[in-house]
Each structure stands twice: as structure tokens, then as C-alpha cells.
C-alpha atoms as a PDB file:
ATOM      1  CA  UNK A   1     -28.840 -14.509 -45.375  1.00  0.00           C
ATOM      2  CA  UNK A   2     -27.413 -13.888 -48.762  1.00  0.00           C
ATOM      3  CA  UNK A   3     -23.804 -14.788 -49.684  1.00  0.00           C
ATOM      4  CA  UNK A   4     -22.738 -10.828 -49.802  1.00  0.00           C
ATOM      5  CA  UNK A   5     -24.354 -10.290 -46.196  1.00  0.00           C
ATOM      6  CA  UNK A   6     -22.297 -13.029 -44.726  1.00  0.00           C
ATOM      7  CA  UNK A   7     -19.002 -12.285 -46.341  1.00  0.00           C
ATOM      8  CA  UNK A   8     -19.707  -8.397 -44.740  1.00  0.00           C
ATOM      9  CA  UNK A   9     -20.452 -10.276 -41.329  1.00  0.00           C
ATOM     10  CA  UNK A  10     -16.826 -11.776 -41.635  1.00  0.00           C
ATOM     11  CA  UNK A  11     -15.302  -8.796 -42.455  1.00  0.00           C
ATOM     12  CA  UNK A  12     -16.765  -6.884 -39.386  1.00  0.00           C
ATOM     13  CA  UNK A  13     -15.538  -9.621 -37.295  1.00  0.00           C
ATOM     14  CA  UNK A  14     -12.163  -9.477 -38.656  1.00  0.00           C
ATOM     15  CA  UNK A  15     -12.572  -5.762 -38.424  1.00  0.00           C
ATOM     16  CA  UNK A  16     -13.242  -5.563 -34.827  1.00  0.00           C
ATOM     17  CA  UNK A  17     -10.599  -8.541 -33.931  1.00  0.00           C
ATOM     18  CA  UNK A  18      -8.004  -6.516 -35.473  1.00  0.00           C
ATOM     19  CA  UNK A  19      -9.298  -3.552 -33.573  1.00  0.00           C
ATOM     20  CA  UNK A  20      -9.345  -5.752 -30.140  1.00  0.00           C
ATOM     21  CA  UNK A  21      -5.467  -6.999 -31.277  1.00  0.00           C
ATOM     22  CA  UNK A  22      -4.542  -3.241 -32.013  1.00  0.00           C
ATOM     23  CA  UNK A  23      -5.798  -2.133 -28.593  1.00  0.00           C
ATOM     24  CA  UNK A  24      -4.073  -5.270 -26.520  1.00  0.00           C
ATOM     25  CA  UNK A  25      -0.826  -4.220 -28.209  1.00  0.00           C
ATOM     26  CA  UNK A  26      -0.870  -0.627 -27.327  1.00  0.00           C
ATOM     27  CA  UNK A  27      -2.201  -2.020 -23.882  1.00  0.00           C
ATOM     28  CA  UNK A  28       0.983  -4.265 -23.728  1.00  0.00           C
ATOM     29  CA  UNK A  29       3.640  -1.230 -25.007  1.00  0.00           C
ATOM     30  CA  UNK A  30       2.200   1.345 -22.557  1.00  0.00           C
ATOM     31  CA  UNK A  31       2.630  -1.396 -19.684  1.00  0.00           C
ATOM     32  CA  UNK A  32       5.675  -2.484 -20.103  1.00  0.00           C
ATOM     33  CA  UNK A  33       6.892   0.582 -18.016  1.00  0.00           C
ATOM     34  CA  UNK A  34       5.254   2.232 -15.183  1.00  0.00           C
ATOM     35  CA  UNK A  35       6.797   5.272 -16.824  1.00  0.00           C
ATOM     36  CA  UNK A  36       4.172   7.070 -18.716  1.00  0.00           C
ATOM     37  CA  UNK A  37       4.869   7.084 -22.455  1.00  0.00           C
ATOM     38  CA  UNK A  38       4.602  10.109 -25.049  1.00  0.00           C
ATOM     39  CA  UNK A  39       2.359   9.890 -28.565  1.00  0.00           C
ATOM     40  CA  UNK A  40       5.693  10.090 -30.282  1.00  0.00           C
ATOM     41  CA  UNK A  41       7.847   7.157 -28.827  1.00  0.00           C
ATOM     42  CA  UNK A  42       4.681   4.887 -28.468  1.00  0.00           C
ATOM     43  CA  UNK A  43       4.448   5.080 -32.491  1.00  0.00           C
ATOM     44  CA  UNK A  44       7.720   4.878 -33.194  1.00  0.00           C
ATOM     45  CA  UNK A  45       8.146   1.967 -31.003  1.00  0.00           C
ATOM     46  CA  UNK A  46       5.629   0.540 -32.663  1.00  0.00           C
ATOM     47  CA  UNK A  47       6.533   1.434 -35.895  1.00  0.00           C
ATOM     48  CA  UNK A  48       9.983  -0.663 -34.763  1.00  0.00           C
ATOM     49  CA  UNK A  49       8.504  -3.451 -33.579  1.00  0.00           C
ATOM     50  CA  UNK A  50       5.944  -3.865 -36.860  1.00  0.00           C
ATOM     51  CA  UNK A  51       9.444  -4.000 -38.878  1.00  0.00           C
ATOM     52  CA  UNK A  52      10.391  -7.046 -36.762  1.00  0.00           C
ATOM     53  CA  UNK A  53       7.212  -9.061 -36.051  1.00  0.00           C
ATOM     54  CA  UNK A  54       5.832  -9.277 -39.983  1.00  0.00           C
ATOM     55  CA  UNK A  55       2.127 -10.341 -38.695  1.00  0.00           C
ATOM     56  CA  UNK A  56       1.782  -7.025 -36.999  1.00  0.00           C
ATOM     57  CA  UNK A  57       1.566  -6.392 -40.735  1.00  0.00           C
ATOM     58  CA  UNK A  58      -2.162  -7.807 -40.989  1.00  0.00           C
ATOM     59  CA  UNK A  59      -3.081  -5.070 -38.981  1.00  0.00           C
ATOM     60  CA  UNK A  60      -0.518  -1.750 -39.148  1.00  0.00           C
ATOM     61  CA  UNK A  61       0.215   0.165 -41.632  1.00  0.00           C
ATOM     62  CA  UNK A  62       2.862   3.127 -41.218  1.00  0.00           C
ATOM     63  CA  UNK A  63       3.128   6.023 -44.075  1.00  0.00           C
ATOM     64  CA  UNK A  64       5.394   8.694 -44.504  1.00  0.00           C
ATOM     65  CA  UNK A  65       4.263  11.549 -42.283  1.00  0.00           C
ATOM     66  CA  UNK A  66       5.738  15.223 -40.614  1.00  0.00           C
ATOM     67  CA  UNK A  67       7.359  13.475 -37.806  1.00  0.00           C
ATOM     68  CA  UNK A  68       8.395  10.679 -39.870  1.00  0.00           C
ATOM     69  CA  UNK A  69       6.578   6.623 -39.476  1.00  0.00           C
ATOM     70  CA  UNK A  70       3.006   7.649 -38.530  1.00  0.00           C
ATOM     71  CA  UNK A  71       0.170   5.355 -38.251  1.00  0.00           C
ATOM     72  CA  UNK A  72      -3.102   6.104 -38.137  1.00  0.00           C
ATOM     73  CA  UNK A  73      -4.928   3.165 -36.783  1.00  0.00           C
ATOM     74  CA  UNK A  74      -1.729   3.616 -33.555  1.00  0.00           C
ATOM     75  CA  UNK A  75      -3.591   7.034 -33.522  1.00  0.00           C
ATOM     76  CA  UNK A  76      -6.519   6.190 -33.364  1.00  0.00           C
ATOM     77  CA  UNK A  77      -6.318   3.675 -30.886  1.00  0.00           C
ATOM     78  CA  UNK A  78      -4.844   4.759 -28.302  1.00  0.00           C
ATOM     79  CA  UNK A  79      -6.656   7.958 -28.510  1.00  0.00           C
ATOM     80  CA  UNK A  80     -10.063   6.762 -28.659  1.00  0.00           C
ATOM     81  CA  UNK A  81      -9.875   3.370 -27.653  1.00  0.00           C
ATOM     82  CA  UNK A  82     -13.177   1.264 -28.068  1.00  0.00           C
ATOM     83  CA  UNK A  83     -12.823  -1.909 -26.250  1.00  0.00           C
ATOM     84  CA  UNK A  84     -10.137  -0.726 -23.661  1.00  0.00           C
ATOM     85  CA  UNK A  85     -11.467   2.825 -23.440  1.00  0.00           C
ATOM     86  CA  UNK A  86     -10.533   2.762 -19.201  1.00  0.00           C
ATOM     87  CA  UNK A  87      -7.508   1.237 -19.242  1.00  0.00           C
ATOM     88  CA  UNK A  88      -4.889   4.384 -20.128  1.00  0.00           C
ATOM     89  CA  UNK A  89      -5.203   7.879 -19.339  1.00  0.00           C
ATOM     90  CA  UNK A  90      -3.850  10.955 -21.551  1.00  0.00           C
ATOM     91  CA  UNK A  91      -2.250  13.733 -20.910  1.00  0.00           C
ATOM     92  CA  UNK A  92      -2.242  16.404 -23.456  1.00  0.00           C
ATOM     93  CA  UNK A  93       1.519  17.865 -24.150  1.00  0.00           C
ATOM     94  CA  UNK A  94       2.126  21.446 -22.922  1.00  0.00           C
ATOM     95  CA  UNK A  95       2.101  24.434 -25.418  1.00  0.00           C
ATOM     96  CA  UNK A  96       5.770  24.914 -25.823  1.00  0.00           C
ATOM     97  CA  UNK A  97       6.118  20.907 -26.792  1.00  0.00           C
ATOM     98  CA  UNK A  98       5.451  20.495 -30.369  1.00  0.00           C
ATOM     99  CA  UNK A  99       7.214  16.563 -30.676  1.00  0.00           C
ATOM    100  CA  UNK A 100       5.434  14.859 -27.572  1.00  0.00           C
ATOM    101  CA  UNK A 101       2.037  14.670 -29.073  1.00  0.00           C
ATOM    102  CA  UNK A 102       1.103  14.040 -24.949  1.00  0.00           C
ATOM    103  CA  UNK A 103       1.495  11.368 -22.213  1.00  0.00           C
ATOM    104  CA  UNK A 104      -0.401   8.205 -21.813  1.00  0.00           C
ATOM    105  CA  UNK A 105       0.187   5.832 -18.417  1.00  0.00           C
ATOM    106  CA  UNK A 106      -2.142   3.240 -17.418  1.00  0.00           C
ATOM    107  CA  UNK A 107      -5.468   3.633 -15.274  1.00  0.00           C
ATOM    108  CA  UNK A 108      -5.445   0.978 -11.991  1.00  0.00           C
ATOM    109  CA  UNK A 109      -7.823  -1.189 -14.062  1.00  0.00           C
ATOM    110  CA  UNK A 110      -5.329  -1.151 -17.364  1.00  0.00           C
ATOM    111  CA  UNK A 111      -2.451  -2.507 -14.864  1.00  0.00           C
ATOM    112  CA  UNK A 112      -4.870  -5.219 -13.575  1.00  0.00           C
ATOM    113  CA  UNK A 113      -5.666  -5.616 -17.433  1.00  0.00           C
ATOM    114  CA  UNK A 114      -2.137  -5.887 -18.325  1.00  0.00           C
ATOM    115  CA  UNK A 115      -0.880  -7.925 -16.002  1.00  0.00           C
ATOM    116  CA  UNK A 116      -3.633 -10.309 -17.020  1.00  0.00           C
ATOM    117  CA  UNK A 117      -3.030  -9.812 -21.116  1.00  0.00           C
ATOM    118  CA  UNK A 118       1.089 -10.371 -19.887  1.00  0.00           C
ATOM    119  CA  UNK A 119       0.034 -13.841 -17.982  1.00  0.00           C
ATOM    120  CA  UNK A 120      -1.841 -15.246 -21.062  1.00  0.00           C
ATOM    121  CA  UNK A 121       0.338 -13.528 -23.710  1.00  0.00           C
ATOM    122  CA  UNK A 122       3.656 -15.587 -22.040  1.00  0.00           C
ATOM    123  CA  UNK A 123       1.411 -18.963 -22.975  1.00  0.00           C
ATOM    124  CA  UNK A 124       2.159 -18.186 -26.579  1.00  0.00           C
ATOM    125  CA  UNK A 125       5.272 -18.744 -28.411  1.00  0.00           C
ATOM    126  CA  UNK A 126       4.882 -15.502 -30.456  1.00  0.00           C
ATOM    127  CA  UNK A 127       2.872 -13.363 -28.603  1.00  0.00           C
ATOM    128  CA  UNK A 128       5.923 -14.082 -25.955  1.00  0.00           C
ATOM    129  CA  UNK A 129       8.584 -13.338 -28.727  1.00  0.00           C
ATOM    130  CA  UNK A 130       6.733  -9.814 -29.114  1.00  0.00           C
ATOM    131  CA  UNK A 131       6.617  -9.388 -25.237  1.00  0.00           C
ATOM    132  CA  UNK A 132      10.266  -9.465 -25.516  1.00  0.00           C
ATOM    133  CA  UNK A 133      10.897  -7.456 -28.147  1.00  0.00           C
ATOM    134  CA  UNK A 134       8.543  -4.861 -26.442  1.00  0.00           C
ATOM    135  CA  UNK A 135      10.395  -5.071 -23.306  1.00  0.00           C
ATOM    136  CA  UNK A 136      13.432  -4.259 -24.905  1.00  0.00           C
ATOM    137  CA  UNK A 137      12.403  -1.714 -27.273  1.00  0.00           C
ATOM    138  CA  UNK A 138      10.298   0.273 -24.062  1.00  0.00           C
ATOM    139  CA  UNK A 139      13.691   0.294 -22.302  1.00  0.00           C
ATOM    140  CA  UNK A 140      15.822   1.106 -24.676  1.00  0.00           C
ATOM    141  CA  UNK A 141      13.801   3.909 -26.552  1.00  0.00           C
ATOM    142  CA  UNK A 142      12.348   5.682 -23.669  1.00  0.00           C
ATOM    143  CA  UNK A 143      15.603   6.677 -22.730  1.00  0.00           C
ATOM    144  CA  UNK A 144      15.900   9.030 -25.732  1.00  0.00           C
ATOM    145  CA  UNK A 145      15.046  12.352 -26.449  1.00  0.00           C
ATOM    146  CA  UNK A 146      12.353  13.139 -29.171  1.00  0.00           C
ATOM    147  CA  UNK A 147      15.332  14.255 -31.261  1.00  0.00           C
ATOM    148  CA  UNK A 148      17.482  11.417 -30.028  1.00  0.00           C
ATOM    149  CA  UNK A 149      14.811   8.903 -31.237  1.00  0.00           C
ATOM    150  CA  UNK A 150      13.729  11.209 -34.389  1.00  0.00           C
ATOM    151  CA  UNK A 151      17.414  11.355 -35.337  1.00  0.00           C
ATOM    152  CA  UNK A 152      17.922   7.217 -34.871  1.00  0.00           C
ATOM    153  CA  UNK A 153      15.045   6.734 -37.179  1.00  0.00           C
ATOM    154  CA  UNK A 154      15.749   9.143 -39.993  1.00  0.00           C
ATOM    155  CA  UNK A 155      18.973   7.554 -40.491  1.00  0.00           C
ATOM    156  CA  UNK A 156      17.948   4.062 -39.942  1.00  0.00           C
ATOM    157  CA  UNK A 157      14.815   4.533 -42.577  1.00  0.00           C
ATOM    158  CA  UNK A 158      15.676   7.814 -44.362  1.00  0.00           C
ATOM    159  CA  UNK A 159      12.494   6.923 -46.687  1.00  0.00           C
ATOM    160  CA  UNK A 160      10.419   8.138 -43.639  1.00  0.00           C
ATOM    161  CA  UNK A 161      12.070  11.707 -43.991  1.00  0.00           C
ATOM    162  CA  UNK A 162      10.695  12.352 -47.073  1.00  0.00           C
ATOM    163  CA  UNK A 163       7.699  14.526 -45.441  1.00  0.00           C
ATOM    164  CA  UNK A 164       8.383  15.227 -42.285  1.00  0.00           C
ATOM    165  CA  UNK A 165       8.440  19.017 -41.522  1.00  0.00           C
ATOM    166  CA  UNK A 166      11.211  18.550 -38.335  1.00  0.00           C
ATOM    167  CA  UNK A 167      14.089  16.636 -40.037  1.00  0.00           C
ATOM    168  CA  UNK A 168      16.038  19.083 -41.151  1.00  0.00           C
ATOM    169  CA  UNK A 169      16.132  20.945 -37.992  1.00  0.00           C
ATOM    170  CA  UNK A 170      17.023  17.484 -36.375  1.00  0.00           C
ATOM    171  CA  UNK A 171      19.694  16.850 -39.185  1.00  0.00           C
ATOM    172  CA  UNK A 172      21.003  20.536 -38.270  1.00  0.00           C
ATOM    173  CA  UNK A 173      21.790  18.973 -34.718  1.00  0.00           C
ATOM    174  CA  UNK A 174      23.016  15.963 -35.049  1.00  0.00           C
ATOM    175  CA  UNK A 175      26.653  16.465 -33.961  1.00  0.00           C
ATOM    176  CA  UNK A 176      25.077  17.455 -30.064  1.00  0.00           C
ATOM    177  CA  UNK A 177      22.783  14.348 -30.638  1.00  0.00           C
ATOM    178  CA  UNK A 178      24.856  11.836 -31.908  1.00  0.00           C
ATOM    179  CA  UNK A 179      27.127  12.862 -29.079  1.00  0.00           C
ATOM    180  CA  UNK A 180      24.491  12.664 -27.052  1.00  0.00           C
ATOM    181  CA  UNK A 181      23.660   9.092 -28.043  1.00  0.00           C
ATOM    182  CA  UNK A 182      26.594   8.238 -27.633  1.00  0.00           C
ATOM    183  CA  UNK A 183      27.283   9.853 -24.068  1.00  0.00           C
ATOM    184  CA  UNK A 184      24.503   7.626 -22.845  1.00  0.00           C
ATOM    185  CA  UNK A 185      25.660   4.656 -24.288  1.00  0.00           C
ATOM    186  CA  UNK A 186      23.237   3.832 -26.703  1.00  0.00           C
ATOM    187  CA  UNK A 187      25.620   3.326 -29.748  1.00  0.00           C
ATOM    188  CA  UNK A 188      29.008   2.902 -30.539  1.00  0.00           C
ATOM    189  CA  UNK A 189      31.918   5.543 -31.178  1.00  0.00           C
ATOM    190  CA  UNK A 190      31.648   4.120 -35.404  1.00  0.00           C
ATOM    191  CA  UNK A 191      27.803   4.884 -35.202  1.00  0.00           C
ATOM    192  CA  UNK A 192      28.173   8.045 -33.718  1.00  0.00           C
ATOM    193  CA  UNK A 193      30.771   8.990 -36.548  1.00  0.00           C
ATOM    194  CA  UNK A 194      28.231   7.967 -39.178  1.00  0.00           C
ATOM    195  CA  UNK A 195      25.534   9.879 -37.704  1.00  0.00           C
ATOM    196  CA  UNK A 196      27.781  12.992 -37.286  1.00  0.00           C
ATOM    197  CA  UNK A 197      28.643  12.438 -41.033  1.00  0.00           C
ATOM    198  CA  UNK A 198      25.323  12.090 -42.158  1.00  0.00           C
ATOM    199  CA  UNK A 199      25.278   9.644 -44.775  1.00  0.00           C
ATOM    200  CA  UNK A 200      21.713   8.854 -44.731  1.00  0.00           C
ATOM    201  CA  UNK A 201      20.677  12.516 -44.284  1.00  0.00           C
ATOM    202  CA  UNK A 202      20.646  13.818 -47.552  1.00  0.00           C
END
């Protein structure tokens, strides 16, 4: 075997490891709830917790898109899944629902898969910090609205606004949603102000 043929052997197996971790972590986010999850909050969840955990950098990558962070290899996935291809089901959205992007929840053999991932994942210092932070983020985000979350993250990262097709429409509402937000105790009376203001929403 010639030196370029083994350097392309390593990169497959790099490939398909970061494939394998992509998968777990998607596995990991959609189990963390035994509600099911929507297309939209399960990338921008992700897209959160790649901003806090910098080695989920190695392997996600999140561009500007229509309904703000989008990434592809999240897409990808979770849609056609290759190594845990029977451990979530999907549900496509209905035809008035344009944000959802559809359901996923996880098959009897993903929760048996989880709950073995969640056992070995605790063993590890950081794979337990990102259990955490997934915990958190699942309960915390899920209670939003796809405008609620939408509006959050346009103001947070107004970079990601720059091609998404909804965000004006959003922006157009976000008196009702910061109020909202608010109403469900999510953020403070000074963080519903700035939203209402719309500093970031230029």
C-alpha cells in the first residue's frame, strides 16, 4: 500500500467516526426527552450547544441559511442516518406548517440505545459536561414556539439573519413574542424590553 492509499484509509476512518459521533449526538438530543422533537429546534439546539462545546467544532459546521443556523451534516443525519438508521422515527410536518421541518421521537430500540450511549457517556468528563448542557438546552428550548426560538436566536446571533426568508415576519411580531417569552418565564422584564426594541433586528 502506497503512502496516498493509506493517508485516504485514515481519512475514511475519520470520516465515518465523525459520522458515528454525529449520529450518537443527535441520538443523545432526541433522548433527552420522551417528547418528540421538530427538525427546527433539534438544529438549533444543536447549533447552541456547538457554540458552547468548541470540539463539536471538528465535526459541525452551521452556515447562514432561510431559517437562520442550518447545518447540513444535522440534516443529513438525522434524516438518513447510517449507523443508527432504527433508532428514531420521523414524522413529516403537516401542509399548513412551514417552520417544523417534521417530528422525530425515538424507536424502542433507540431508547434501549440511548440509555446505553447515556450510561457510558456519564463515564466521561466531557461527554458528561455535554449531557448536561443537552439536558438543559432540551428543556429549556422545547418549551418555545418556532417563532419564540427563531426570535431568541436572531437577536442573540443577528449574523444568522442575513438569509433567512422568515425573519422579518418574526421581527414584525416580536412585541406578542417577547411578551410571550416573557409570560412563560423564560427571560427577564430588561430582555423582553430589548427584544421589543429591537436592537439587534436591523
Amino acid at each position: 500500500m502506497g503512502f496516498y492509499e493509506a493517508e485516504e484509509d485514515v481519512s475514511s476512518i475519520i470520516e465515518q467516526e465523525k459520522v458515528k459521533g454525529l449520529e450518537n449526538l443527535i441520538l443523545l438530543i432526541i433522548g433527552a426527552s420522551n417528547r418528540p422533537i421538530s427538525l427546527l429546534h433539534l438544529q438549533k439546539e444543536a447549533f447552541l450547544l456547538w457554540n458552547f462545546h468548541p470540539y463539536m467544532k471538528d465535526f459541525l459546521h452551521f452556515i447562514h441559511h432561510y431559517r437562520g443556523p442550518f447545518s447540513s451534516e444535522v440534516e443529513k443525519a438525522v434524516l438518513y442516518p447510517f449507523y443508527l438508521d432504527d433508532c428514531w422515527s420521523y414524522q413529516k410536518p403537516p401542509k399548513n406548517d412551514e417552520l417544523s421541518g417534521g417530528y422525530f421521537k425515538l424507536t424502542p430500540q433507540g431508547i434501549e440505545k440511548y440509555h446505553n450511549l447515556f450510561q457510558n457517556a456519564q463515564k466521561n468528563e466531557r461527554l458528561s459536561l455535554l449531557l448536561t448542557g443537552i439536558q438543559v438546552v432540551r428543556e429549556l428550548y422545547d418549551k418555545l414556539s418556532f417563532e419564540e426560538l427563531l426570535l431568541l436566536i436572531y437577536d442573540t446571533y443577528p449574523e444568522y439573519k442575513v438569509r433567512s426568508n422568515v425573519s422579518n415576519g418574526i421581527f414584525k411580531k416580536r412585541k406578542v413574542l417577547a411578551q410571550e417569552l416573557y409570560r412563560k418565564g423564560f427571560i427577564d422584564e430588561r430582555r423582553m424590553k430589548s427584544l421589543i426594541a429591537g436592537s439587534n433586528n436591523g
